[in-house]
C-alpha atoms as a PDB file:
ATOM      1  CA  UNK A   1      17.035  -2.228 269.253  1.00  0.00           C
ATOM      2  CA  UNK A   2      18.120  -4.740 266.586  1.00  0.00           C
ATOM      3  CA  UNK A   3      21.419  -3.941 265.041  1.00  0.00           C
ATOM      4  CA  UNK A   4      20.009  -3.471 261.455  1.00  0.00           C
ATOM      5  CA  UNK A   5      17.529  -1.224 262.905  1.00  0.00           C
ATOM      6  CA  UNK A   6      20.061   1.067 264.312  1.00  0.00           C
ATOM      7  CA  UNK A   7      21.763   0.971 261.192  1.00  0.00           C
ATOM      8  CA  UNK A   8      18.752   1.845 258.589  1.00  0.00           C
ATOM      9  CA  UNK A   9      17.767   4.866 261.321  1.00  0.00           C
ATOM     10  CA  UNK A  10      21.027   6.373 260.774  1.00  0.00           C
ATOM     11  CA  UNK A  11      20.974   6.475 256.792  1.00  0.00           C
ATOM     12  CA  UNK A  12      20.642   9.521 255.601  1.00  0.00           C
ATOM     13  CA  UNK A  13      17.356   8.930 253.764  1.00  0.00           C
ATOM     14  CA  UNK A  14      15.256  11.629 251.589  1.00  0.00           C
ATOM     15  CA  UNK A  15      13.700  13.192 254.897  1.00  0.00           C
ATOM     16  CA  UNK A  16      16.824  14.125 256.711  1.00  0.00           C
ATOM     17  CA  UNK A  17      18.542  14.783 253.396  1.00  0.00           C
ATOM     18  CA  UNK A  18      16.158  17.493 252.430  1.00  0.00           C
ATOM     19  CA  UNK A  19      15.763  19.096 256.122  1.00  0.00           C
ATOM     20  CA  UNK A  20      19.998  18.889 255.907  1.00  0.00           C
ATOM     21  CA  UNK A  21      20.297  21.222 252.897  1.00  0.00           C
ATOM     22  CA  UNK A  22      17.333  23.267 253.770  1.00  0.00           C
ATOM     23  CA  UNK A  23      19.218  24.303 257.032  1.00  0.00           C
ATOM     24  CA  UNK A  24      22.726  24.267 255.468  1.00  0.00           C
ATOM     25  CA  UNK A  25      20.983  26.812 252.357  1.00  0.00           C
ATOM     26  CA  UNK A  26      19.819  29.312 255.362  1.00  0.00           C
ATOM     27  CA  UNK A  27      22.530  28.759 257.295  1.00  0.00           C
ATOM     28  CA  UNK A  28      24.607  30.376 254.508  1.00  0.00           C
ATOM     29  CA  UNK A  29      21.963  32.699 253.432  1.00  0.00           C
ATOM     30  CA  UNK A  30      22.193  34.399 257.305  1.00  0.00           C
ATOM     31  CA  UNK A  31      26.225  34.275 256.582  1.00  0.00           C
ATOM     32  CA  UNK A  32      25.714  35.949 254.006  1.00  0.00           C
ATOM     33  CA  UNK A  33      23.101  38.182 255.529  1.00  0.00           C
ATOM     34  CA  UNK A  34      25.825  39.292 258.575  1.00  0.00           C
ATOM     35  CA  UNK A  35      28.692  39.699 255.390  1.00  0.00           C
ATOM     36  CA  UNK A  36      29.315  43.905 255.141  1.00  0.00           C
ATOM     37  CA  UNK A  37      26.740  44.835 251.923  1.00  0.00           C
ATOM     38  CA  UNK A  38      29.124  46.392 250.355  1.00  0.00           C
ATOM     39  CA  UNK A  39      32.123  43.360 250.239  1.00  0.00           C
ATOM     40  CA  UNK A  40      29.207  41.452 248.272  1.00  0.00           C
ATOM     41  CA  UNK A  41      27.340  42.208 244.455  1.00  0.00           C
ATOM     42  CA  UNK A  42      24.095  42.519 245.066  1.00  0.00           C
ATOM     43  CA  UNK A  43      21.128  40.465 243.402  1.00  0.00           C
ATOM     44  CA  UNK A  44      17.939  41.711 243.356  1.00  0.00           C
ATOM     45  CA  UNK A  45      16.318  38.471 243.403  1.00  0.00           C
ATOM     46  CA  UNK A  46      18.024  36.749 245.573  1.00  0.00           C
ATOM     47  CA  UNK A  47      16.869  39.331 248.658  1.00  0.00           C
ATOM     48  CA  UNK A  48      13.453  39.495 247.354  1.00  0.00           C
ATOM     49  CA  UNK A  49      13.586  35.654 248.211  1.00  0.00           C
ATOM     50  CA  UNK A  50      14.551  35.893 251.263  1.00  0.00           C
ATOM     51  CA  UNK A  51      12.721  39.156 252.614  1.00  0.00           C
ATOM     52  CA  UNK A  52       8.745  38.884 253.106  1.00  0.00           C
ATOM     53  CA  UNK A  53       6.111  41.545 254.789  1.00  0.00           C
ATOM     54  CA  UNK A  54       7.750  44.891 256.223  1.00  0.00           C
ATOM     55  CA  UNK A  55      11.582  43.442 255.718  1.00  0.00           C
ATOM     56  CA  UNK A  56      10.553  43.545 251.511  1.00  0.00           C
ATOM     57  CA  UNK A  57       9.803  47.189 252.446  1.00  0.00           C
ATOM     58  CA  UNK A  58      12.809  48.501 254.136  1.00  0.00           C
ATOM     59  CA  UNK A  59      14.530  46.683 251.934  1.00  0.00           C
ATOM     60  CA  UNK A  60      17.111  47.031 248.435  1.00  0.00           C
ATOM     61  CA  UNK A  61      14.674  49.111 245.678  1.00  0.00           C
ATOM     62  CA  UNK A  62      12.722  46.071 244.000  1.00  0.00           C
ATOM     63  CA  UNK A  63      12.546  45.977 240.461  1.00  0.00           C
ATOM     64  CA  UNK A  64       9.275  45.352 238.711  1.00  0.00           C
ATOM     65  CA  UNK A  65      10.221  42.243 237.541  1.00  0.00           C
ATOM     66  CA  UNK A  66      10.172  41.008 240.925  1.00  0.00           C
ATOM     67  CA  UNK A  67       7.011  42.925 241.675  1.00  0.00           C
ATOM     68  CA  UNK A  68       5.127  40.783 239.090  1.00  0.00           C
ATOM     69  CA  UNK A  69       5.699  37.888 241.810  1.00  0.00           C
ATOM     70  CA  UNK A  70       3.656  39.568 244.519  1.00  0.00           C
ATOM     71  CA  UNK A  71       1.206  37.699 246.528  1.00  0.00           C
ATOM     72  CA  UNK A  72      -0.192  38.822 249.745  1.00  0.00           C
ATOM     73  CA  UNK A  73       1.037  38.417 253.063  1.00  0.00           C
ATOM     74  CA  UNK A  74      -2.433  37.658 254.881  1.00  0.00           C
ATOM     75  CA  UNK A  75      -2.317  34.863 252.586  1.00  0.00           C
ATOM     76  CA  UNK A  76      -0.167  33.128 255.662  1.00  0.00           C
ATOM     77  CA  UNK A  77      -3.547  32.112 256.369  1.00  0.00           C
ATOM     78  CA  UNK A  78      -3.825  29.335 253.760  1.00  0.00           C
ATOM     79  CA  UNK A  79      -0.693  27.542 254.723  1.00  0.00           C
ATOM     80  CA  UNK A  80      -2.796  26.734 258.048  1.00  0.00           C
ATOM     81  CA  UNK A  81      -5.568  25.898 256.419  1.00  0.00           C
ATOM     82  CA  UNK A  82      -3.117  23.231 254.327  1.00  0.00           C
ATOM     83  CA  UNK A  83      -1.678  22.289 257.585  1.00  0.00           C
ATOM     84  CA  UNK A  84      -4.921  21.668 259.759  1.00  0.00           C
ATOM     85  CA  UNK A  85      -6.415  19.719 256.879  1.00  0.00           C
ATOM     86  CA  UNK A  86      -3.438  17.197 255.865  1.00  0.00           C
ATOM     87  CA  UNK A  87      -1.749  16.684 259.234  1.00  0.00           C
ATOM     88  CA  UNK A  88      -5.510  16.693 260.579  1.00  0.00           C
ATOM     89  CA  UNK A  89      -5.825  13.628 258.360  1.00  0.00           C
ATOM     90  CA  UNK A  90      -2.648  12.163 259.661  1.00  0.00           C
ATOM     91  CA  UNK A  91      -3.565  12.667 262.845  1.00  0.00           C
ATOM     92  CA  UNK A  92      -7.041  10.992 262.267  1.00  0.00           C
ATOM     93  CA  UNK A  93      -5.371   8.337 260.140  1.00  0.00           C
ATOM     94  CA  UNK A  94      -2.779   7.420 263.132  1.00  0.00           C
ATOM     95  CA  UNK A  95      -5.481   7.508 265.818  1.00  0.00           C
ATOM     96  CA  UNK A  96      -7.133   5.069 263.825  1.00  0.00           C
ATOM     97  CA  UNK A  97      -4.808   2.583 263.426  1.00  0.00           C
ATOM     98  CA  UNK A  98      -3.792   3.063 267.255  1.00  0.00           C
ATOM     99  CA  UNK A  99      -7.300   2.550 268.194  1.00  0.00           C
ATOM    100  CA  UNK A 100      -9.091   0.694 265.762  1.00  0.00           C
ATOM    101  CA  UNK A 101      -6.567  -1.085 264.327  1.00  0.00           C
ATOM    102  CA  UNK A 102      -6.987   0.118 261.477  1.00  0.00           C
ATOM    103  CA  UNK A 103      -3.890   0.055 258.522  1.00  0.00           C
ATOM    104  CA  UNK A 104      -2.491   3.487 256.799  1.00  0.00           C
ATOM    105  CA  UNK A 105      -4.079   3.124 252.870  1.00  0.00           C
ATOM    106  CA  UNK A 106      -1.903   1.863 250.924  1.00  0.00           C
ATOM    107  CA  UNK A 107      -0.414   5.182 249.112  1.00  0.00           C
ATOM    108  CA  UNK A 108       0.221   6.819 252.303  1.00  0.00           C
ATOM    109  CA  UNK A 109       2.530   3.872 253.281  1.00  0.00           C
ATOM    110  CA  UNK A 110       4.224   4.019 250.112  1.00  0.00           C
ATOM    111  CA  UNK A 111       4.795   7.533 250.262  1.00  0.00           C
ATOM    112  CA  UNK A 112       5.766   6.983 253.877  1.00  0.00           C
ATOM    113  CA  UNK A 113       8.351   4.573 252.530  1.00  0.00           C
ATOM    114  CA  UNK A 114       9.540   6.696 249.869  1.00  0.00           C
ATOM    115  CA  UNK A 115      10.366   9.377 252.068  1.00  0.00           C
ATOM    116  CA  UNK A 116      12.416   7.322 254.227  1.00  0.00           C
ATOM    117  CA  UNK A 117      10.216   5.663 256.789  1.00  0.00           C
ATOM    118  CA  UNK A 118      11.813   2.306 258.102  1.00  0.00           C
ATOM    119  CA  UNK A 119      10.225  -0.924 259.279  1.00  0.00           C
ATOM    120  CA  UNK A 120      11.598  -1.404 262.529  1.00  0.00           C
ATOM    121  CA  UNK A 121      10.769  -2.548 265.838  1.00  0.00           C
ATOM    122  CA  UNK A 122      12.976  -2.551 269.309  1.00  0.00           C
ATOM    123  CA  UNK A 123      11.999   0.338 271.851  1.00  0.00           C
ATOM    124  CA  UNK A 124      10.979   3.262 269.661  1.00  0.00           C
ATOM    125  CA  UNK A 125       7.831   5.237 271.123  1.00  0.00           C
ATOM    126  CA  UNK A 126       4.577   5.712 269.085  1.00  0.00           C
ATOM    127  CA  UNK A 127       3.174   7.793 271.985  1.00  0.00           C
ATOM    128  CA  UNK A 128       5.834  10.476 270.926  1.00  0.00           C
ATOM    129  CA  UNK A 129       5.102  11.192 267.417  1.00  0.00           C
ATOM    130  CA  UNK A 130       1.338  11.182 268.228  1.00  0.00           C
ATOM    131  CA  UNK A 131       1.941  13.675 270.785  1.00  0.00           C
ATOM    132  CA  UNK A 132       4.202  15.435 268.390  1.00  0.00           C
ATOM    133  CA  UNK A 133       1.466  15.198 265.574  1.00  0.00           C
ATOM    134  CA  UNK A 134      -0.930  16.574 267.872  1.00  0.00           C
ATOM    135  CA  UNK A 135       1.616  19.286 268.725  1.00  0.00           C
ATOM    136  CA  UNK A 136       1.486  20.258 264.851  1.00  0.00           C
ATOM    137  CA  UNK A 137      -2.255  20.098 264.755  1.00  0.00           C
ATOM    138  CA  UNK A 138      -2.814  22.164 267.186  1.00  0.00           C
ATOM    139  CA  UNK A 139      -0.419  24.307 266.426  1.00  0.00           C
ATOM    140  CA  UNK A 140      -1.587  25.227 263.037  1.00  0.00           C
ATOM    141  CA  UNK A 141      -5.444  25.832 264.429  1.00  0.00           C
ATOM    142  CA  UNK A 142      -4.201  28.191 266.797  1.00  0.00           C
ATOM    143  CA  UNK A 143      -2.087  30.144 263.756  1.00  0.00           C
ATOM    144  CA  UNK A 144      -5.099  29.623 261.738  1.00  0.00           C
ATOM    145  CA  UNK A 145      -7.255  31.390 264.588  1.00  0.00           C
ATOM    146  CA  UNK A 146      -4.599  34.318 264.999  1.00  0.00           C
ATOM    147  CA  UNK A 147      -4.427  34.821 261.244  1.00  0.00           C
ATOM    148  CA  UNK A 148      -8.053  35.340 261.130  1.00  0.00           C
ATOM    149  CA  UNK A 149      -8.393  37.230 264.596  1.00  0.00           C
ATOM    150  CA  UNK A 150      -5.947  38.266 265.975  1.00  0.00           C
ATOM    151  CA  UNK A 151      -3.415  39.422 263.334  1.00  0.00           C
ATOM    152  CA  UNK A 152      -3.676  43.078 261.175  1.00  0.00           C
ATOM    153  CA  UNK A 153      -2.429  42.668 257.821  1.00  0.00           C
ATOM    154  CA  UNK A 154      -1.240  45.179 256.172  1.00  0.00           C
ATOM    155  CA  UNK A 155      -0.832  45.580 252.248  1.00  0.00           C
ATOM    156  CA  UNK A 156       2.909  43.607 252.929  1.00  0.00           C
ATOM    157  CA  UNK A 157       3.393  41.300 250.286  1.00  0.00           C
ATOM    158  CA  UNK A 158       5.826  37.708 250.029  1.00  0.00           C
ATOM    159  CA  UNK A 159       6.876  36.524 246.898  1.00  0.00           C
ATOM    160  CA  UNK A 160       5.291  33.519 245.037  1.00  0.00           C
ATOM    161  CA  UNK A 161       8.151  31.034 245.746  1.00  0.00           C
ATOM    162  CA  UNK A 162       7.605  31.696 249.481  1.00  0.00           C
ATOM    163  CA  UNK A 163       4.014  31.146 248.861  1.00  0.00           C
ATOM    164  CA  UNK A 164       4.550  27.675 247.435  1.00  0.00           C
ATOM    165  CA  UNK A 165       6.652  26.742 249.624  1.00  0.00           C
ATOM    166  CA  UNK A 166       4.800  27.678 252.720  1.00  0.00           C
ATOM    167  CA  UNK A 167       1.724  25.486 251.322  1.00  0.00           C
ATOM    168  CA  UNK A 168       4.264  22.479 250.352  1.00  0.00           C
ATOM    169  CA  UNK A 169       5.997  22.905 254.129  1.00  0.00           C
ATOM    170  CA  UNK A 170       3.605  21.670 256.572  1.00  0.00           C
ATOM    171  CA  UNK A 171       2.771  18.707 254.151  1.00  0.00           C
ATOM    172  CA  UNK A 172       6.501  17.764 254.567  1.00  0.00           C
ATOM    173  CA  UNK A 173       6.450  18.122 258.136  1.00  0.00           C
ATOM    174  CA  UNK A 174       3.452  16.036 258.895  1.00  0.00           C
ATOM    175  CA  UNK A 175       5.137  13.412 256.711  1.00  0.00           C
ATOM    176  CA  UNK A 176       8.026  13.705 258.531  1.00  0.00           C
ATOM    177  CA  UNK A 177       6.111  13.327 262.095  1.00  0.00           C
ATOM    178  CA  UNK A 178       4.346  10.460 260.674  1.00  0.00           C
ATOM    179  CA  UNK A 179       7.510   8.492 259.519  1.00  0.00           C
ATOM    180  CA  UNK A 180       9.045   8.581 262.966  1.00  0.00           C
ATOM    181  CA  UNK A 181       5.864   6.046 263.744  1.00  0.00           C
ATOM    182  CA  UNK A 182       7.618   2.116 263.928  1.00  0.00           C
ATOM    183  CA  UNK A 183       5.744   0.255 261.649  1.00  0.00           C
ATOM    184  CA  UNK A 184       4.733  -3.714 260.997  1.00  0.00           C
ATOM    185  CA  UNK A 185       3.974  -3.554 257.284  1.00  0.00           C
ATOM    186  CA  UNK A 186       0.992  -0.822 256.914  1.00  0.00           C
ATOM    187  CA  UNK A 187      -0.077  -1.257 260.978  1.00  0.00           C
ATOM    188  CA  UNK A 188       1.416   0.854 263.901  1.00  0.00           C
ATOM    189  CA  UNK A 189       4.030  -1.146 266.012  1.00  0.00           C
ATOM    190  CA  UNK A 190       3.294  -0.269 269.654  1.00  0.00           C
ATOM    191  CA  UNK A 191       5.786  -1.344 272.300  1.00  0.00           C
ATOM    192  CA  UNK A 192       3.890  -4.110 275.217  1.00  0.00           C
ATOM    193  CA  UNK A 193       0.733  -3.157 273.317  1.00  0.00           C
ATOM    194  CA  UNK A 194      -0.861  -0.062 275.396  1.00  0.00           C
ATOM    195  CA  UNK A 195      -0.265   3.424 274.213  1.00  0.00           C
ATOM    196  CA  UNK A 196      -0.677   4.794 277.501  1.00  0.00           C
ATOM    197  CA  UNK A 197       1.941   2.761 279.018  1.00  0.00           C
ATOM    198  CA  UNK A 198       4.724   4.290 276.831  1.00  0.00           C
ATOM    199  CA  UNK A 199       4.667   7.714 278.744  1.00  0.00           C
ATOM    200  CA  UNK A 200       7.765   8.756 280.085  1.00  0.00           C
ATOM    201  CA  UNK A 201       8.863  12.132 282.067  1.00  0.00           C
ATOM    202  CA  UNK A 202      10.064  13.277 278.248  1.00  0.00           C
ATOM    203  CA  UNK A 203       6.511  13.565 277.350  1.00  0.00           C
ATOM    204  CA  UNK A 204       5.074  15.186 280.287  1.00  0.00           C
ATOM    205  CA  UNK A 205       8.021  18.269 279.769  1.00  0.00           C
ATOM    206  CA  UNK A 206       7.613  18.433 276.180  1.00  0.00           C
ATOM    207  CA  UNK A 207       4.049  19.160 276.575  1.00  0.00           C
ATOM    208  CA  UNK A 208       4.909  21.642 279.235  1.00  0.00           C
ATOM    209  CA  UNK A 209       7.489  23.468 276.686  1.00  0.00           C
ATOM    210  CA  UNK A 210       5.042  23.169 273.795  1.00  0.00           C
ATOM    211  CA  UNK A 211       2.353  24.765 275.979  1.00  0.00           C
ATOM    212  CA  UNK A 212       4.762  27.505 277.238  1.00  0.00           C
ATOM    213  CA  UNK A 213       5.769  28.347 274.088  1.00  0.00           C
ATOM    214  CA  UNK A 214       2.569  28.666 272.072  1.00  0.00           C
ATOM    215  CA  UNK A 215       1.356  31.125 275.238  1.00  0.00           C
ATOM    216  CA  UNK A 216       3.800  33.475 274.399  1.00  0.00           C
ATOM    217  CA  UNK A 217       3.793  33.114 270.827  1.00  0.00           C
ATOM    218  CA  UNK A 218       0.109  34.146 270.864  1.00  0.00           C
ATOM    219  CA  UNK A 219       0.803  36.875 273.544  1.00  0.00           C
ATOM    220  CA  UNK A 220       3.486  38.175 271.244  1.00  0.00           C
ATOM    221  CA  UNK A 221       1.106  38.159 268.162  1.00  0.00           C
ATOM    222  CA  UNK A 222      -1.587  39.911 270.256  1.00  0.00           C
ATOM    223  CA  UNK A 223       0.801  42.624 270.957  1.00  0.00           C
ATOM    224  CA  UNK A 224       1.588  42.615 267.532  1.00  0.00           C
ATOM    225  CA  UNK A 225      -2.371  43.289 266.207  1.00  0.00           C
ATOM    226  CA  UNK A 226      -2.997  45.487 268.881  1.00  0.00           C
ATOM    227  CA  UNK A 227      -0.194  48.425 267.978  1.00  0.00           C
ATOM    228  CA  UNK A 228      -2.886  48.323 265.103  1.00  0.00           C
ATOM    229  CA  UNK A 229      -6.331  48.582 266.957  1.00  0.00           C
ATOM    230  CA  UNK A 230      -7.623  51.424 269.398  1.00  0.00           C
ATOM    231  CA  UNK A 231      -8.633  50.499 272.700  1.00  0.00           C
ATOM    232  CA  UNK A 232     -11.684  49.170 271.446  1.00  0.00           C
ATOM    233  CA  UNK A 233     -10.143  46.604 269.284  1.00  0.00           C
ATOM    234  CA  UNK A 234     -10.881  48.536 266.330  1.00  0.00           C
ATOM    235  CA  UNK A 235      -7.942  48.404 263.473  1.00  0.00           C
ATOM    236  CA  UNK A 236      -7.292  52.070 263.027  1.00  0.00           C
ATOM    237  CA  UNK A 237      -4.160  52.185 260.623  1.00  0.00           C
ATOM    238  CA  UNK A 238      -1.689  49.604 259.423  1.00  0.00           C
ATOM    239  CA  UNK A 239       1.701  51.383 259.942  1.00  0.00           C
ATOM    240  CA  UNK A 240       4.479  49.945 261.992  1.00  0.00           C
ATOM    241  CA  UNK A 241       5.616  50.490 265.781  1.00  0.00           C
ATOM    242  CA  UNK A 242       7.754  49.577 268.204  1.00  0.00           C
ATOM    243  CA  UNK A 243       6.188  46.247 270.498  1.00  0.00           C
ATOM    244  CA  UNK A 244       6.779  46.046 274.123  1.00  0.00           C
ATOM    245  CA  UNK A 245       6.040  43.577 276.810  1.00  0.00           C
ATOM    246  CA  UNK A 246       6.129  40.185 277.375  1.00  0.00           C
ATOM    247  CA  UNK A 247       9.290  38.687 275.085  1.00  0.00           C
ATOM    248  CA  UNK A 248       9.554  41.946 272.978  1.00  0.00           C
ATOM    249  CA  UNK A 249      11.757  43.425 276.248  1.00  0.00           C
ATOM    250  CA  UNK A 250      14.420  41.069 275.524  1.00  0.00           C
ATOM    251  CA  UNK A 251      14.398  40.584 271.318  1.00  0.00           C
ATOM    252  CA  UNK A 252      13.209  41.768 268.480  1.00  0.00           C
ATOM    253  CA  UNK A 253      11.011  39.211 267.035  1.00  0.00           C
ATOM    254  CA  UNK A 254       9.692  36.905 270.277  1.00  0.00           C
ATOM    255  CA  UNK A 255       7.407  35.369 267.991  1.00  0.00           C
ATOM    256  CA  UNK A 256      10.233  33.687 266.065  1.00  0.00           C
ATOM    257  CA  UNK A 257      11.765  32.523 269.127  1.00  0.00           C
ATOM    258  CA  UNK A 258       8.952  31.084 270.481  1.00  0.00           C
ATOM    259  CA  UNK A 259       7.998  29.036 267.112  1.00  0.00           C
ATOM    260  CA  UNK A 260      12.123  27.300 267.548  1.00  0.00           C
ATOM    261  CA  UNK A 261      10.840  26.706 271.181  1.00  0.00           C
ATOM    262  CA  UNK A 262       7.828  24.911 269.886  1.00  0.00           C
ATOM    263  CA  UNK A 263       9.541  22.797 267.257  1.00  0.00           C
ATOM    264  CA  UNK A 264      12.280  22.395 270.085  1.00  0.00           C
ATOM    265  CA  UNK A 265       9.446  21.059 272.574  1.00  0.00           C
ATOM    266  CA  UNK A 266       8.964  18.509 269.892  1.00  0.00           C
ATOM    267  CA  UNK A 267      12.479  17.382 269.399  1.00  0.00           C
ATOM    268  CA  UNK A 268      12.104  16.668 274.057  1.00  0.00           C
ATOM    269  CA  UNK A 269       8.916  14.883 272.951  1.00  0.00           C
ATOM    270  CA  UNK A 270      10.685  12.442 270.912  1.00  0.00           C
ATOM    271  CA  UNK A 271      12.870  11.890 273.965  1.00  0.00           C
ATOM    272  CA  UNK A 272      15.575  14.418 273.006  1.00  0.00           C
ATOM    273  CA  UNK A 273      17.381  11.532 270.872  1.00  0.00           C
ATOM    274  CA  UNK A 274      15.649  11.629 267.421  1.00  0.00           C
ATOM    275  CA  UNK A 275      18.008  12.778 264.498  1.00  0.00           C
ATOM    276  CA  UNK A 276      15.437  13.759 261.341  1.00  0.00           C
ATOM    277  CA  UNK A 277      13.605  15.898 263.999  1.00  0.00           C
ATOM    278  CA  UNK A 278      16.432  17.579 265.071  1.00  0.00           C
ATOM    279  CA  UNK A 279      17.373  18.619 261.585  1.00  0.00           C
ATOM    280  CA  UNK A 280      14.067  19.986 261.171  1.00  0.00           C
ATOM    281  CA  UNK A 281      14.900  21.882 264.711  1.00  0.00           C
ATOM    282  CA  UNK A 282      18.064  23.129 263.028  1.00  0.00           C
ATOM    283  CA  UNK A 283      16.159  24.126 259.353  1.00  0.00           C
ATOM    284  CA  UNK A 284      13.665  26.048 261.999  1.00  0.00           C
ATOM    285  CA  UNK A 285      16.449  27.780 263.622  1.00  0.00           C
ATOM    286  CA  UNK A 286      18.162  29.052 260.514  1.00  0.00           C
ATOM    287  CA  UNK A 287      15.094  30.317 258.932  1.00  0.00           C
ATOM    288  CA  UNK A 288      13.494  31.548 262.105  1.00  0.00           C
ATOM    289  CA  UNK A 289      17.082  33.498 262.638  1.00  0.00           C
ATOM    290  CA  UNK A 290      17.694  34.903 259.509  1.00  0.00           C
ATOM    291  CA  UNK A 291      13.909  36.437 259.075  1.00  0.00           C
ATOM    292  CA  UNK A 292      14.426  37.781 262.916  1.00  0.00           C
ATOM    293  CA  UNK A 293      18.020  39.841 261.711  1.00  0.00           C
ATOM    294  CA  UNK A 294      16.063  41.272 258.928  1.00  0.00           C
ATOM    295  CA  UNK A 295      13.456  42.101 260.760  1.00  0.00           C
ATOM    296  CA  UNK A 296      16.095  43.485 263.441  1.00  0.00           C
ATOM    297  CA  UNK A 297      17.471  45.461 260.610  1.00  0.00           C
ATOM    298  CA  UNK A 298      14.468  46.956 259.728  1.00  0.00           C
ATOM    299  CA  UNK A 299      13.564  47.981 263.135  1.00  0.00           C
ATOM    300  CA  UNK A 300      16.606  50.050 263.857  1.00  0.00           C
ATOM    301  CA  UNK A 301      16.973  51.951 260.329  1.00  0.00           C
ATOM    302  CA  UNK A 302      13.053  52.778 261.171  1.00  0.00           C
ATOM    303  CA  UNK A 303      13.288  53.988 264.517  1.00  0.00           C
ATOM    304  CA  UNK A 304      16.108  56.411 266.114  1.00  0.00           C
ATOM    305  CA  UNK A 305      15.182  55.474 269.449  1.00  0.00           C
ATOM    306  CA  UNK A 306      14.672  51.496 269.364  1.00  0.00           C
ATOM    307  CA  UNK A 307      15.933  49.971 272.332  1.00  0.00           C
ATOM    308  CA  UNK A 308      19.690  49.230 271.814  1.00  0.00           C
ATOM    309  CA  UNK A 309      19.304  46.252 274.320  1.00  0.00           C
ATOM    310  CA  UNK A 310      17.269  44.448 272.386  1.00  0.00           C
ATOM    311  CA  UNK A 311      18.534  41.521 270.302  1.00  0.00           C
ATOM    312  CA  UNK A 312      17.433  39.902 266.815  1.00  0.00           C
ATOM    313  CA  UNK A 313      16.264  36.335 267.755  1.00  0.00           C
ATOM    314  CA  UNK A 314      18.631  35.147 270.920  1.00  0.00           C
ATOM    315  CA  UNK A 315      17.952  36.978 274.547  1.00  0.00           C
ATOM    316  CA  UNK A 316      21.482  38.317 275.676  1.00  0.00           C
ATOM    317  CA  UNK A 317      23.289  36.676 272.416  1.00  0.00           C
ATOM    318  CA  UNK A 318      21.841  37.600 268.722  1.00  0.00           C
END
């Protein structure tokens, strides 16, 4: 790679700088989570913000003010339908300038550009952000498809911050995908010219972890819907109850895990070495971490005899 290509990757442009203080805000937000509740004032607001679904319940008392923010939780479903639209475009736009030869329109570059995106060219891989943009696609269908069939949702409620920024999240991480892509003006760079070519060993185990990790995800939200359903698949009451079986033996909230696997699949994808998408691995972490202690939290207060092996978010460790 050219030496003023290495040096423009390693800016910290708008991308990385907003996936930096996302994970440095929930990084201190799960300090502050593991502080003693009583060495700290306590602000209503502030835990409503961070709390969502059944961790809102056994949470602090909520004030009506905060109540007036409601929105409901099986409304998960339209930050998939956001994600499998927009990155399904991105995905469609990429595959037609790989194939076709067709350029990105001309406000889609700019924004790409705005956000960071670099003209470069040296040894950088298209084949891994389209692999990782499929990743995301696909990713998003199959959460769309469990929010619609295989998830019971009860009358748990997030608040309307964590709605918008659900919707806005999956645009941002398509974008960020997408400007991994070394460009020549508006058209796709690709190394010796074939696509195919580019595959390395990096690929080939980051589409084994991706596909690992999305099995158990969805076995872990089956388990999930079913402690609602009888035997017949019929939903027969929307209380809460302790899971068991596949990753549930080992920590509290397997799903969580397995969507840090996922993203981490990604991060091997890009060939283990790309910096904005491990900062997006890092946000994940935090955020997946923090909502698996509260959820950990909310598990033991509810149930004398929850199994004290069991961890938060980390087999063996948290």
């Amino acid at each position: 790679m050219a030496p003023w290509a290495g040096a423009e990757l390693s800016a910290l442009n708008p991308l990385r700088a907003v996936w930096l203080t996302l994970a440095a805000a929930f990084l201190l937000t799960l300090l502050l989570q593991l502080v003693p509740s009583g060495l700290l004032p306590g602000c209503a607001l502030f835990q409503d913000l961070i709390r969502y679904g059944k961790t809102k319940e056994g949470g602090p008392s909520r004030p009506a003010a905060c109540r007036a923010f409601d929105v409901p939780k099986r409304y998960f479903s339209h930050f998939y339908i956001i994600s499998v639209l927009w990155n399904g475009f991105l995905l469609w736009s990429l595959t037609q300038s790989l194939f076709v030869g067709a350029p990105f329109p001309n406000w889609l570059h700019h924004l790409l550009r705005i956000l960071g995106a670099t003209q470069f060219r040296g040894d950088e891989l298209v084949l891994s952000a389209f692999l990782a943009l499929v990743f995301l696609w696909l990713h998003s269908l199959r959460r769309l498809f469990e929010c619609f069939y295989v998830s019971v949702f009860s009358n748990a409620v997030i608040h309307v911050v964590q709605y918008g920024f659900g919707l806005v999240y999956y645009v941002l991480v398509g974008l960020t995908v997408l400007s991994q892509v070394p460009m020549d003006g508006r058209n796709v760079y690709v190394v010796g010219k074939n696509l195919w070519m580019q595959a390395r060993w990096f690929h080939i185990l980051g589409m084994m972890m991706f596909i690992w990790s999305s099995v158990h995800q969805y076995k872990c939200h089956v388990i999930l819907g079913n402690l609602r359903k009888n035997k017949a698949g019929v939903v027969i009451h929307c209380n809460h109850r302790i899971p068991f079986g596949d990753w549930f033996e080992y920590v509290s909230s397997p799903n969580y895990l397995a969507e840090l696997m996922i993203y981490i699949s990604m991060a091997v994808t890009f060939g283990f070495h790309n910096l904005t998408w491990w900062l997006v691995v890092t946000y994940v972490f935090f955020s997946q971490a923090l909502s698996a202690f509260l959820s950990h939290k909310f598990y033991k207060s509810k149930f004398v005899s929850y199994p004290k092996h069991r961890k938060a978010f980390l087999p063996f460790l948290f």
